[in-house]
Every structure is written in structure tokens, then in C-alpha cells.
PDB file of N, CA and C in Angstrom:
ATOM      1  N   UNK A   1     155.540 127.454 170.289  1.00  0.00           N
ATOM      2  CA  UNK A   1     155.638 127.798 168.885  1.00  0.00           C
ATOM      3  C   UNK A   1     156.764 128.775 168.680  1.00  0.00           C
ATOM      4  N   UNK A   2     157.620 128.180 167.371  1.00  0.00           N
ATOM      5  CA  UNK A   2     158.253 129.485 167.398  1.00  0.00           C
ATOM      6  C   UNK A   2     157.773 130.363 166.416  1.00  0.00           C
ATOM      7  N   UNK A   3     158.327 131.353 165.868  1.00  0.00           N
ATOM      8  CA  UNK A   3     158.114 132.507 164.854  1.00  0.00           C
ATOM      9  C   UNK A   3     159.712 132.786 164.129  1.00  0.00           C
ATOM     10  N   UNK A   4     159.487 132.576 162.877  1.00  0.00           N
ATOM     11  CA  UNK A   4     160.763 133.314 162.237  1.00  0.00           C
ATOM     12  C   UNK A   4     160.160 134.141 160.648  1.00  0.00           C
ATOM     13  N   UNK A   5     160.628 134.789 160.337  1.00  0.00           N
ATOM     14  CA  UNK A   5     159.795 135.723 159.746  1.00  0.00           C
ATOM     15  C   UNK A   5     161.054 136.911 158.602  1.00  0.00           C
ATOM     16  N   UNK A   6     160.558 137.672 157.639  1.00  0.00           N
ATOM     17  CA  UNK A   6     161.103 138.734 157.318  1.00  0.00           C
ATOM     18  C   UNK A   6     160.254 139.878 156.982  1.00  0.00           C
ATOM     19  N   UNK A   7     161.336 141.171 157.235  1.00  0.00           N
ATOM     20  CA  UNK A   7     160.561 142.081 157.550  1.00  0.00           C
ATOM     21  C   UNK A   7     160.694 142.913 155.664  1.00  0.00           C
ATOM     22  N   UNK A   8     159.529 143.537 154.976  1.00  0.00           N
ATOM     23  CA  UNK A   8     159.548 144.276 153.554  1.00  0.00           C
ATOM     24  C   UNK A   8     158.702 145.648 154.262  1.00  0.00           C
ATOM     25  N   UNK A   9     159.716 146.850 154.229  1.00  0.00           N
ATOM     26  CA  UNK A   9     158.995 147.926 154.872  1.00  0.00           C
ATOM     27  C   UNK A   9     158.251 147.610 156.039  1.00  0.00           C
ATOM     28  N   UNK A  10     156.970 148.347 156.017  1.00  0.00           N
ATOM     29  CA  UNK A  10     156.088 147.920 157.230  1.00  0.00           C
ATOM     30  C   UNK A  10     155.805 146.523 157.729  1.00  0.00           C
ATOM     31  N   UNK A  11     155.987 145.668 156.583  1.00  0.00           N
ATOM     32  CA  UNK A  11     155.558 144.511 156.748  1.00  0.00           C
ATOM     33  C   UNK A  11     156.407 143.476 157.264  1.00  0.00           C
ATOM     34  N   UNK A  12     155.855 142.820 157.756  1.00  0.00           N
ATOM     35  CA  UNK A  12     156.671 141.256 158.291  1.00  0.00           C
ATOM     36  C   UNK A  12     155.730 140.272 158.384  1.00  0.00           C
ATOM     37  N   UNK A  13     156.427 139.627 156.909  1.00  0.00           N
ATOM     38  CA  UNK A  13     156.008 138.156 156.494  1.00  0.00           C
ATOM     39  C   UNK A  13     156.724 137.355 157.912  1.00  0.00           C
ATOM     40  N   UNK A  14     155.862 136.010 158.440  1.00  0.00           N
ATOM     41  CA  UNK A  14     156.174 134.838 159.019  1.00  0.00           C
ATOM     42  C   UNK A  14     155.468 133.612 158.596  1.00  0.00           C
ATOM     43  N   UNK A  15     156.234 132.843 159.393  1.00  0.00           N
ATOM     44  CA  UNK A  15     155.959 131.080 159.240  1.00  0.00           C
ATOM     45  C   UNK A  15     156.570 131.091 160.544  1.00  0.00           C
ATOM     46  N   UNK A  16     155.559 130.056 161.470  1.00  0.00           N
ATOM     47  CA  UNK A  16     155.358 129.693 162.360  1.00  0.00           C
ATOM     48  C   UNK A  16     155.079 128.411 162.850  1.00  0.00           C
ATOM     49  N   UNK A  17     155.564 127.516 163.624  1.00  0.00           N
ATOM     50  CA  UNK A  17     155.462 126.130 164.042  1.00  0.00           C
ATOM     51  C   UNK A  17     155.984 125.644 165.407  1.00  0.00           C
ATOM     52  N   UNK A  18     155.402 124.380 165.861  1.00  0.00           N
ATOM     53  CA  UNK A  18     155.555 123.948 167.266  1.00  0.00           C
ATOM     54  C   UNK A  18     155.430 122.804 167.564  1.00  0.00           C
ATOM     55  N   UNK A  19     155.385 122.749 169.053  1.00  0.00           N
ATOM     56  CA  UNK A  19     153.903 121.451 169.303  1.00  0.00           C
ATOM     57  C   UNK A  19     153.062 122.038 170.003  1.00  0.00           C
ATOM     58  N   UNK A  20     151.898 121.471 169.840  1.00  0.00           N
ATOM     59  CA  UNK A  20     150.442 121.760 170.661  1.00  0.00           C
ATOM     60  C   UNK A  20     149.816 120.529 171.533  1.00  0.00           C
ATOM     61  N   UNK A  21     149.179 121.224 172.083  1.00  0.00           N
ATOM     62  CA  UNK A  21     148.543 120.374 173.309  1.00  0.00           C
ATOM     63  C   UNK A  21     147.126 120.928 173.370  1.00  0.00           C
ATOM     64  N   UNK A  22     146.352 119.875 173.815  1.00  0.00           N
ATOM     65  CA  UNK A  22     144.727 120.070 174.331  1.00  0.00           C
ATOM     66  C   UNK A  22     144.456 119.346 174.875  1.00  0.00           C
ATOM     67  N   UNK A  23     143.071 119.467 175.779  1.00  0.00           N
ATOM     68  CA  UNK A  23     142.405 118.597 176.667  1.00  0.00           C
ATOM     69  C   UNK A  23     140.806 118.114 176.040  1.00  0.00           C
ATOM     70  N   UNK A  24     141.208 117.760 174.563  1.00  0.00           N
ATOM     71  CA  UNK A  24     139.587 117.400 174.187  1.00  0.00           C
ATOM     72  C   UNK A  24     138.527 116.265 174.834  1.00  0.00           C
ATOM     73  N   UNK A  25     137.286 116.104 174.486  1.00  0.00           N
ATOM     74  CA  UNK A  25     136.610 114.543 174.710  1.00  0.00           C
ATOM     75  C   UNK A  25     136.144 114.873 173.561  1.00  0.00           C
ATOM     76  N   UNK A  26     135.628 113.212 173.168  1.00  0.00           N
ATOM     77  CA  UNK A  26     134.663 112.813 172.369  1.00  0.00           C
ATOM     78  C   UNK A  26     133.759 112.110 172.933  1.00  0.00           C
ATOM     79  N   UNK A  27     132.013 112.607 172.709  1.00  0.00           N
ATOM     80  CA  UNK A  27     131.169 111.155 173.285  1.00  0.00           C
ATOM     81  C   UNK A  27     130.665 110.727 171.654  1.00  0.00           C
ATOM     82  N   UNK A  28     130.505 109.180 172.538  1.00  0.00           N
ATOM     83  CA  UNK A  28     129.640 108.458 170.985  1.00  0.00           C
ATOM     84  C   UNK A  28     128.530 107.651 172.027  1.00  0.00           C
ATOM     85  N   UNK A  29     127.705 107.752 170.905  1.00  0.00           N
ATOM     86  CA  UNK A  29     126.329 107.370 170.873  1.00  0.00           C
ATOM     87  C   UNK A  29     125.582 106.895 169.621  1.00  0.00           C
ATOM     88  N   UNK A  30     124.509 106.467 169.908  1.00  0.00           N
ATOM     89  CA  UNK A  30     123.924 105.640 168.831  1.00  0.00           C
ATOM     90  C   UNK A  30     122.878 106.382 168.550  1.00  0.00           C
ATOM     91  N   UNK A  31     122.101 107.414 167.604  1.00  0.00           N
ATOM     92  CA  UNK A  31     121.178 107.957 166.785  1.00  0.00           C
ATOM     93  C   UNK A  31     120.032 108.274 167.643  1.00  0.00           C
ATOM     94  N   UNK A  32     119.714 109.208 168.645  1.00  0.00           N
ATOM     95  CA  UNK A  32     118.657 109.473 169.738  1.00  0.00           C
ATOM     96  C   UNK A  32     119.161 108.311 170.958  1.00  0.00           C
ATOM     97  N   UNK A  33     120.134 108.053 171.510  1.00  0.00           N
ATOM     98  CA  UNK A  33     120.261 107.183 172.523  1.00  0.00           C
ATOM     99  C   UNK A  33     121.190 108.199 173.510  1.00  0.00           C
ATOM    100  N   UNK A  34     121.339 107.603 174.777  1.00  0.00           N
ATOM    101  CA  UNK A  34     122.354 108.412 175.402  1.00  0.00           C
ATOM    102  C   UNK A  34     123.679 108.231 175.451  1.00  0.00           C
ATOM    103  N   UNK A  35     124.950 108.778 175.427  1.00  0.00           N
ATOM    104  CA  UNK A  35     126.133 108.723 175.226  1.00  0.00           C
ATOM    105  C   UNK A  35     126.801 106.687 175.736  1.00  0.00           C
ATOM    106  N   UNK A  36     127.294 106.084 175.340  1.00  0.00           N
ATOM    107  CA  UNK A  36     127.983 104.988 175.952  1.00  0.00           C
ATOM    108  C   UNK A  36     129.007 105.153 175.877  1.00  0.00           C
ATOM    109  N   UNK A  37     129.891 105.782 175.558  1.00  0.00           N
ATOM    110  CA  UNK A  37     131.197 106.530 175.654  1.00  0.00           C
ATOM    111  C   UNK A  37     131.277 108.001 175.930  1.00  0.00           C
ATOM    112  N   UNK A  38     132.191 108.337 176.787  1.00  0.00           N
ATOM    113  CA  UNK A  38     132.593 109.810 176.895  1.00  0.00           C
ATOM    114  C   UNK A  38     134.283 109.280 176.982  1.00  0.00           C
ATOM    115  N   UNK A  39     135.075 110.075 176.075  1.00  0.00           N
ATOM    116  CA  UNK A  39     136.613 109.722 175.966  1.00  0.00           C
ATOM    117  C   UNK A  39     137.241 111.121 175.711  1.00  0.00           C
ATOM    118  N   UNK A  40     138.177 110.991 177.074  1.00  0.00           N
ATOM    119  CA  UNK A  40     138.950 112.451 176.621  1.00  0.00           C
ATOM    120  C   UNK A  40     140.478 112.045 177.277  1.00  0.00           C
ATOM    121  N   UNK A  41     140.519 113.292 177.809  1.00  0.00           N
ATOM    122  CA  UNK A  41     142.493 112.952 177.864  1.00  0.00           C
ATOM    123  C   UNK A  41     143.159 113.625 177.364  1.00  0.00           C
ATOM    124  N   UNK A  42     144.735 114.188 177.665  1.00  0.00           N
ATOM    125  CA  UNK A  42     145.554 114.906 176.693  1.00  0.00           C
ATOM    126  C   UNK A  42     145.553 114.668 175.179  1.00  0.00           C
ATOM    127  N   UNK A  43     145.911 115.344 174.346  1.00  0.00           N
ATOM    128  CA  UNK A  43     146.004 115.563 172.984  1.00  0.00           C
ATOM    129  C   UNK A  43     147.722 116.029 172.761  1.00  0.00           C
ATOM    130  N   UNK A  44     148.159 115.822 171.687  1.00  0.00           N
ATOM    131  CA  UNK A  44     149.091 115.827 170.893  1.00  0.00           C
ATOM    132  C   UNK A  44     149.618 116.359 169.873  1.00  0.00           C
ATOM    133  N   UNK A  45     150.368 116.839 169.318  1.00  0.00           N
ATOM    134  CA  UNK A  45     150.796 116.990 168.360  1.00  0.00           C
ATOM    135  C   UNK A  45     151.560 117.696 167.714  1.00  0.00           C
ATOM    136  N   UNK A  46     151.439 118.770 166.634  1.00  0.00           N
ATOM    137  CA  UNK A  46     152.036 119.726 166.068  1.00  0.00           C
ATOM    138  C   UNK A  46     151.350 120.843 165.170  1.00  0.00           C
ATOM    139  N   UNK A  47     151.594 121.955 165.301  1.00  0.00           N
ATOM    140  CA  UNK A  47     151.030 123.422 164.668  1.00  0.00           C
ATOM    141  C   UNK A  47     151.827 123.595 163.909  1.00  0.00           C
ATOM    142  N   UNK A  48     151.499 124.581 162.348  1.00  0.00           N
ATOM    143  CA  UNK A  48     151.876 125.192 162.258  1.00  0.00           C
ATOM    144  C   UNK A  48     151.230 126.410 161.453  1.00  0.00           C
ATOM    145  N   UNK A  49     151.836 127.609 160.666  1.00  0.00           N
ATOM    146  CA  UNK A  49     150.875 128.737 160.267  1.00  0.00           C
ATOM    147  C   UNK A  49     151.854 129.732 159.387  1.00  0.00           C
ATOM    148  N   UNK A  50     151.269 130.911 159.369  1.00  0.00           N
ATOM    149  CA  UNK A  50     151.852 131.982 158.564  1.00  0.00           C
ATOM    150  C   UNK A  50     150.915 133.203 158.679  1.00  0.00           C
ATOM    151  N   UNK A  51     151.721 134.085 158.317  1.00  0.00           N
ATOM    152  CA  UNK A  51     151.101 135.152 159.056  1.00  0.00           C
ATOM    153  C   UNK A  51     151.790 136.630 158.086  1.00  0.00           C
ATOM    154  N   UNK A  52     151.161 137.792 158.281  1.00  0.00           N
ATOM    155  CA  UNK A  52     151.416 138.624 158.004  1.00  0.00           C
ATOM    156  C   UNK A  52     151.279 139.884 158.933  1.00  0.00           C
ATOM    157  N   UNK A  53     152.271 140.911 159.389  1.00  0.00           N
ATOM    158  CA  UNK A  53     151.939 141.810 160.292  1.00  0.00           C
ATOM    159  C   UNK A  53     151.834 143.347 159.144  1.00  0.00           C
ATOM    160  N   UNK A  54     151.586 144.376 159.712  1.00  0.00           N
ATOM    161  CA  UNK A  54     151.861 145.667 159.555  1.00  0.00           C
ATOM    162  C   UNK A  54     151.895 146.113 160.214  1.00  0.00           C
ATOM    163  N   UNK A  55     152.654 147.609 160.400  1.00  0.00           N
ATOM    164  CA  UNK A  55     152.894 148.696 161.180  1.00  0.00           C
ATOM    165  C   UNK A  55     151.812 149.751 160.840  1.00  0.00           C
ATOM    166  N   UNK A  56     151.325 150.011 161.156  1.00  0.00           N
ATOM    167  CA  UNK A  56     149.891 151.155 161.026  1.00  0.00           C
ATOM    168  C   UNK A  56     150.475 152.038 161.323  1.00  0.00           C
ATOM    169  N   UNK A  57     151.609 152.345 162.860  1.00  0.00           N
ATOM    170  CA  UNK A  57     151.852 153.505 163.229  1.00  0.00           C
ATOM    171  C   UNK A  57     153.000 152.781 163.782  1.00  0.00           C
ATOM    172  N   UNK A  58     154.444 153.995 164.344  1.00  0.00           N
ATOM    173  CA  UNK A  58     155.451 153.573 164.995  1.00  0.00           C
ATOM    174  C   UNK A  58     155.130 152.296 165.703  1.00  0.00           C
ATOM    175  N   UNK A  59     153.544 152.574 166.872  1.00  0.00           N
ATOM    176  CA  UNK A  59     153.303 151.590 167.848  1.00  0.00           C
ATOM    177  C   UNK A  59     152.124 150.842 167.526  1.00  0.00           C
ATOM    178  N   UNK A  60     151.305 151.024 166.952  1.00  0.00           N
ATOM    179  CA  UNK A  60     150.356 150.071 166.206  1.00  0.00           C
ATOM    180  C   UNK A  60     150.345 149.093 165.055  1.00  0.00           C
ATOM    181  N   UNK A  61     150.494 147.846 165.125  1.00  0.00           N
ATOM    182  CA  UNK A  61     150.401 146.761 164.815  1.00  0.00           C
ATOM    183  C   UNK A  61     148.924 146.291 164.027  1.00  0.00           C
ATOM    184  N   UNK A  62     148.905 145.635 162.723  1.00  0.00           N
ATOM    185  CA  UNK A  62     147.933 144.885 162.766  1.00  0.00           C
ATOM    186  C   UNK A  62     148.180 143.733 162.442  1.00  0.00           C
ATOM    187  N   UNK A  63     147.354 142.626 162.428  1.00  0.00           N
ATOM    188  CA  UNK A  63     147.811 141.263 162.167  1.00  0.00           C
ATOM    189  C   UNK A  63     146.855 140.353 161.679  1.00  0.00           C
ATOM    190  N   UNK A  64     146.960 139.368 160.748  1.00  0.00           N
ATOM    191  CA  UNK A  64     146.533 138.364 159.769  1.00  0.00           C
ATOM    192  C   UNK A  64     146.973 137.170 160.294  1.00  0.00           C
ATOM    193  N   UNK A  65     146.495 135.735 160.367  1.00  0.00           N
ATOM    194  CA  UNK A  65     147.757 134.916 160.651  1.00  0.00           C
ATOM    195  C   UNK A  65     146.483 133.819 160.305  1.00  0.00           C
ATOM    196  N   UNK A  66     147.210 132.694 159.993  1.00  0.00           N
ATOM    197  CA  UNK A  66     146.022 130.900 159.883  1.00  0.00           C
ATOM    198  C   UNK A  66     147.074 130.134 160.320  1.00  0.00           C
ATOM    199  N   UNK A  67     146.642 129.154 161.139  1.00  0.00           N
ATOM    200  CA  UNK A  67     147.065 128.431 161.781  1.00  0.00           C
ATOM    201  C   UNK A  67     146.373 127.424 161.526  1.00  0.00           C
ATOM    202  N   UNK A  68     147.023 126.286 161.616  1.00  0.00           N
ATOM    203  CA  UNK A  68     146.898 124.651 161.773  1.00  0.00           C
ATOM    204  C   UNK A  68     147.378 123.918 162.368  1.00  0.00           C
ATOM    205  N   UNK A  69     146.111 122.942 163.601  1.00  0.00           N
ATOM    206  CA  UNK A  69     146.984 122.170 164.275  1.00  0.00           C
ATOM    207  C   UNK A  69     146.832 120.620 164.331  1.00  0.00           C
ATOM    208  N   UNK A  70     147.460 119.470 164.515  1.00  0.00           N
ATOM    209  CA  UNK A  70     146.899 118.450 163.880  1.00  0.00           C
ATOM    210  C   UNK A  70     147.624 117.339 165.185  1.00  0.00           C
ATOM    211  N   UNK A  71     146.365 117.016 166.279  1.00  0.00           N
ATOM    212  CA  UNK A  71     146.032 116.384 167.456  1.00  0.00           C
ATOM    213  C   UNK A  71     145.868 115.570 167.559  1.00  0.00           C
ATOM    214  N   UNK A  72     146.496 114.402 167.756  1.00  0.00           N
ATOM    215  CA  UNK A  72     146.420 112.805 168.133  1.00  0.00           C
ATOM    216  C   UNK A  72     145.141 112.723 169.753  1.00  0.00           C
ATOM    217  N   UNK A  73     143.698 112.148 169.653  1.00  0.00           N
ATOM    218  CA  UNK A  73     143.491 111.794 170.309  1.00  0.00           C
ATOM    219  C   UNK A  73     143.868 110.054 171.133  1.00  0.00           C
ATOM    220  N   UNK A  74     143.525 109.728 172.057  1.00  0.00           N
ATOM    221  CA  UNK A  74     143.672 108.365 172.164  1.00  0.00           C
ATOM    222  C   UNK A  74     142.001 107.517 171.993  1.00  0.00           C
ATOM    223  N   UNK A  75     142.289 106.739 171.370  1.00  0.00           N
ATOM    224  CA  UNK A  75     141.115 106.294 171.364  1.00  0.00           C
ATOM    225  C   UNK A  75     140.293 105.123 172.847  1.00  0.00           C
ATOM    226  N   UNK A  76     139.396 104.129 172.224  1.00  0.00           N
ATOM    227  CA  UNK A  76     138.728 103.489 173.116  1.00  0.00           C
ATOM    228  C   UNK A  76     138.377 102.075 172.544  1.00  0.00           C
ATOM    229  N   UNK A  77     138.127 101.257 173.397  1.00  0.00           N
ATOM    230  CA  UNK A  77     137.606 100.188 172.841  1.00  0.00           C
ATOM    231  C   UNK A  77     136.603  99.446 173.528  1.00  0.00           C
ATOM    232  N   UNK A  78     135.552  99.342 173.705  1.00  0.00           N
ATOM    233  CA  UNK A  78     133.959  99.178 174.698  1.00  0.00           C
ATOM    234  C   UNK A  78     133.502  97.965 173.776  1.00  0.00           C
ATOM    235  N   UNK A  79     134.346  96.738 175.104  1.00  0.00           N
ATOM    236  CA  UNK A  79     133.515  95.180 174.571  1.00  0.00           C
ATOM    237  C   UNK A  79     132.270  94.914 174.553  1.00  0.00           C
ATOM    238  N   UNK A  80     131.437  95.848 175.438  1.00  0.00           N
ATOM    239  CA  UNK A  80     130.233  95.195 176.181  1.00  0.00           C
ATOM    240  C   UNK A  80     129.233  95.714 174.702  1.00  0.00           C
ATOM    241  N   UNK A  81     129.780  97.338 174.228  1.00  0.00           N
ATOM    242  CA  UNK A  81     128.919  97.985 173.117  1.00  0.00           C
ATOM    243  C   UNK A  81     129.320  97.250 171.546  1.00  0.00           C
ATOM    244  N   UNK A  82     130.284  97.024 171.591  1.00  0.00           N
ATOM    245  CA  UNK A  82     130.383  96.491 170.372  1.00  0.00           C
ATOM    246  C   UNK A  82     131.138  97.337 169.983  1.00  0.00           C
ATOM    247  N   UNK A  83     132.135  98.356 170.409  1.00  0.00           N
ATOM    248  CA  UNK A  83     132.468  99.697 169.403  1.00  0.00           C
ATOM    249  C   UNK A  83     133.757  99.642 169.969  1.00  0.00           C
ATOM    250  N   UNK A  84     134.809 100.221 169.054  1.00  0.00           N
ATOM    251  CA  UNK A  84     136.123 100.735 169.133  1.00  0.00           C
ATOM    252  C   UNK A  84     136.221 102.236 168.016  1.00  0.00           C
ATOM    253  N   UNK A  85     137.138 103.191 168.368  1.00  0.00           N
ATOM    254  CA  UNK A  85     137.295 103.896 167.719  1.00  0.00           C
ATOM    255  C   UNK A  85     139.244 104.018 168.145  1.00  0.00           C
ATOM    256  N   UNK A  86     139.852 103.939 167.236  1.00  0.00           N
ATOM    257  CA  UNK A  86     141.388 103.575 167.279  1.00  0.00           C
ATOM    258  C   UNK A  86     141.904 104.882 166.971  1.00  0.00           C
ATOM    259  N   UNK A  87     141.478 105.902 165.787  1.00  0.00           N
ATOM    260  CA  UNK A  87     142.414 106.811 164.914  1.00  0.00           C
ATOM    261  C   UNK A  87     141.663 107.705 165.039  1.00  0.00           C
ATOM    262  N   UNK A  88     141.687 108.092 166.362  1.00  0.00           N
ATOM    263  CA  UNK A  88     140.847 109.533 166.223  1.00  0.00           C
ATOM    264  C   UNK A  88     141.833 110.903 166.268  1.00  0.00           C
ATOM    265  N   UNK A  89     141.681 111.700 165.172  1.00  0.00           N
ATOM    266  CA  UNK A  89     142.523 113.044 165.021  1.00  0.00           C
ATOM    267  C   UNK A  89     141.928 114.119 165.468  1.00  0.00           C
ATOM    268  N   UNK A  90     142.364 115.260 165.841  1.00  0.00           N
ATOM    269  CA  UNK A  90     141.611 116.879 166.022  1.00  0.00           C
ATOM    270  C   UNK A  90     142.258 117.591 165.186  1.00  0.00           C
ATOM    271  N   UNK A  91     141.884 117.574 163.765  1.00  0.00           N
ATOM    272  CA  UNK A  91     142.518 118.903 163.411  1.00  0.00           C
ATOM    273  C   UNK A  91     142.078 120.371 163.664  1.00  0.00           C
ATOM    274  N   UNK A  92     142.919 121.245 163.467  1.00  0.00           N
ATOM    275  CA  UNK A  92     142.071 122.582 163.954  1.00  0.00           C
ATOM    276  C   UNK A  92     142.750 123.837 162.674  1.00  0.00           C
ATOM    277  N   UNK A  93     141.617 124.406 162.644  1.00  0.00           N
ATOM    278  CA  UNK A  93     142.184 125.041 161.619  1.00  0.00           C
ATOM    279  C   UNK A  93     141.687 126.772 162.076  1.00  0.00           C
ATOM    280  N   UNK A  94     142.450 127.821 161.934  1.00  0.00           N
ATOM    281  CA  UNK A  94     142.310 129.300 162.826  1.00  0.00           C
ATOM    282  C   UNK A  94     142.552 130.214 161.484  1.00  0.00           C
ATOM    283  N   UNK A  95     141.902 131.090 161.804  1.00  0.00           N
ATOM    284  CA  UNK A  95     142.158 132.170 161.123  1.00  0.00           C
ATOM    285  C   UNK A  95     141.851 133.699 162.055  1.00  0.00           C
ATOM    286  N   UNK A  96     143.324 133.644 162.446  1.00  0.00           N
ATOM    287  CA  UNK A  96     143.186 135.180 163.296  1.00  0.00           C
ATOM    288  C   UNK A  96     143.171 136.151 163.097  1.00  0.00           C
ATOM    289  N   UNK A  97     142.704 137.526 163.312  1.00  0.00           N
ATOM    290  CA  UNK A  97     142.962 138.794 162.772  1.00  0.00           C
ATOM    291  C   UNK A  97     143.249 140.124 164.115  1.00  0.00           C
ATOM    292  N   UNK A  98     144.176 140.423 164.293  1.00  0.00           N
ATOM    293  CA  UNK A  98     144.265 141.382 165.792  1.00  0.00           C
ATOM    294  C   UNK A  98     145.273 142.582 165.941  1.00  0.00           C
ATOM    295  N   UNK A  99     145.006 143.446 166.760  1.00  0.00           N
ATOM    296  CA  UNK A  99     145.916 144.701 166.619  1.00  0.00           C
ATOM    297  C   UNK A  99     146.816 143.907 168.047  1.00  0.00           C
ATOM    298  N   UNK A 100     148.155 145.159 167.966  1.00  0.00           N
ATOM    299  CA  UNK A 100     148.814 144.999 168.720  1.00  0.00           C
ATOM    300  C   UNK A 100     149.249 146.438 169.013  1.00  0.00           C
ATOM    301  N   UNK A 101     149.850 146.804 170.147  1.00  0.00           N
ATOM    302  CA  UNK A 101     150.066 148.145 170.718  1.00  0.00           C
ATOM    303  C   UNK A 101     151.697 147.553 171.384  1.00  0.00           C
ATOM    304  N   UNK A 102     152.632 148.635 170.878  1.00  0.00           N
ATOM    305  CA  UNK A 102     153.916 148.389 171.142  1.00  0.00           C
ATOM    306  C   UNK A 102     154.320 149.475 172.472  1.00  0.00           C
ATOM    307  N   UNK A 103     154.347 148.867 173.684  1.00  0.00           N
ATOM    308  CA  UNK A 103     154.915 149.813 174.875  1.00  0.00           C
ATOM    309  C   UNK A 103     156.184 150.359 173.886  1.00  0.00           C
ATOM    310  N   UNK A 104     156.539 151.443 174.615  1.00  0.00           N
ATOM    311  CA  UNK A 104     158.220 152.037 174.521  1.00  0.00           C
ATOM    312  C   UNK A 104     158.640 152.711 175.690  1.00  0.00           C
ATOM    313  N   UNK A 105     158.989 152.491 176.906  1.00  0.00           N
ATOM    314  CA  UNK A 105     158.693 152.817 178.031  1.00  0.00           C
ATOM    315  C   UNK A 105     160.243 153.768 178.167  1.00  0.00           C
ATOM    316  N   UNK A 106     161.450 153.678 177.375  1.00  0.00           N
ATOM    317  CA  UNK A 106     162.529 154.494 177.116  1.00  0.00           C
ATOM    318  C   UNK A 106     162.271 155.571 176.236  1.00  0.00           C
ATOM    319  N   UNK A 107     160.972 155.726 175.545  1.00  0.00           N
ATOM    320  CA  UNK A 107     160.615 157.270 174.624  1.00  0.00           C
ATOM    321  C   UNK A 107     160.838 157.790 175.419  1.00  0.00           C
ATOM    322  N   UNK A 108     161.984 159.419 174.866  1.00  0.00           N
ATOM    323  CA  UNK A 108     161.154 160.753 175.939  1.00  0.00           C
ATOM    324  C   UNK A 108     162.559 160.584 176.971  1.00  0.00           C
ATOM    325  N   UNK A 109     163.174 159.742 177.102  1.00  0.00           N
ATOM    326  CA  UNK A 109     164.506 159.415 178.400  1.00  0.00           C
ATOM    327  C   UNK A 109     165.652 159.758 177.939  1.00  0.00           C
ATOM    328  N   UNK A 110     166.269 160.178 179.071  1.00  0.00           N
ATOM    329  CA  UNK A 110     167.951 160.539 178.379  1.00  0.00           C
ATOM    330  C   UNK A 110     168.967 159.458 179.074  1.00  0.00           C
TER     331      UNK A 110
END
């Protein structure tokens, strides 16, 4: 993902985007029966989000951000059950909130 962003005083507005990856499954089953499919495998796709930071202090950070990511599974097709599932998506949708602490390991040096 990258990050590009502008900074208003303390603040720094961003927008954020990428690609994403996962390792989901899906099982299907029929209404109290046991699974006849379990389907997983890499995932696909693309993120993206926006975000807002502040400066609390020189070195303290806080942060806002939602994210969205939108995952191509592969699907399946089971002759014996009768079932295919072709267009299966993962979307994901985040809403983060977190501090951050800024080292400065040159404060204090001549």
C-alpha cells in the first residue's frame, strides 16, 4: 500500500491504496448437514482507505483510518453435489484507531 497525504498544522489528511492478498476458505453445506465443500486458496485484489493523523505531542501520534479491501476468491464446482459457486468476493471493510510514538534517536546530539 502506498500513502500520499497532506499535512494542515498538526494534522495529516491521507488516501491510501494497493494490492492485497489473503489466505481465506469458504465451506458450504446444506442446512444442519456436514460441510461438502471446504474451498480456500490465495485471494486477490485491491485496497484502498483514508485516514487522518494528529500530533498530540512533538512524538505522539494519534490515528483514525477505514480501509477497504475487495478479494477475488476462486471458486468451485462439485458434480457429484449438484453445486457450483463461480463469483465469490471478500470484501473487507476496517475501521482503525491507534497511537504512534515517534523515536528521535539524534535529540540531545551534536
Amino acid at each position: 500500500r502506498g500513502r500520499l497525504g497532506f499535512a494542515l498544522g498538526r494534522f495529516l489528511v491521507f488516501g491510501t491504496g494497493g494490492f492485497a492478498w489473503s489466505d481465506p476458505s469458504n465451506t458450504y453445506a446444506l442446512l444442519g448437514a456436514a460441510p461438502f465443500v471446504v474451498n480456500g486458496g490465495n485471494a486477490s485484489g485491491w485496497t484502498a482507505g483514508a485516514g487522518l493523523d494528529y500530533a498530540l505531542t512533538d512524538n505522539v501520534f494519534g490515528r483514525i483510518e477505514y480501509r477497504y479491501a475487495d478479494l477475488r476468491i476462486s471458486g468451485f464446482v462439485d458434480a457429484a453435489a449438484n453445486a457450483a459457486d463461480t463469483t465469490n468476493r471478500a470484501p473487507i471493510s476496517d475501521l482503525r484507531v491507534g497511537f504512534a510514538y515517534k523515536f528521535n534517536p539524534l535529540a540531545g546530539s551534536d
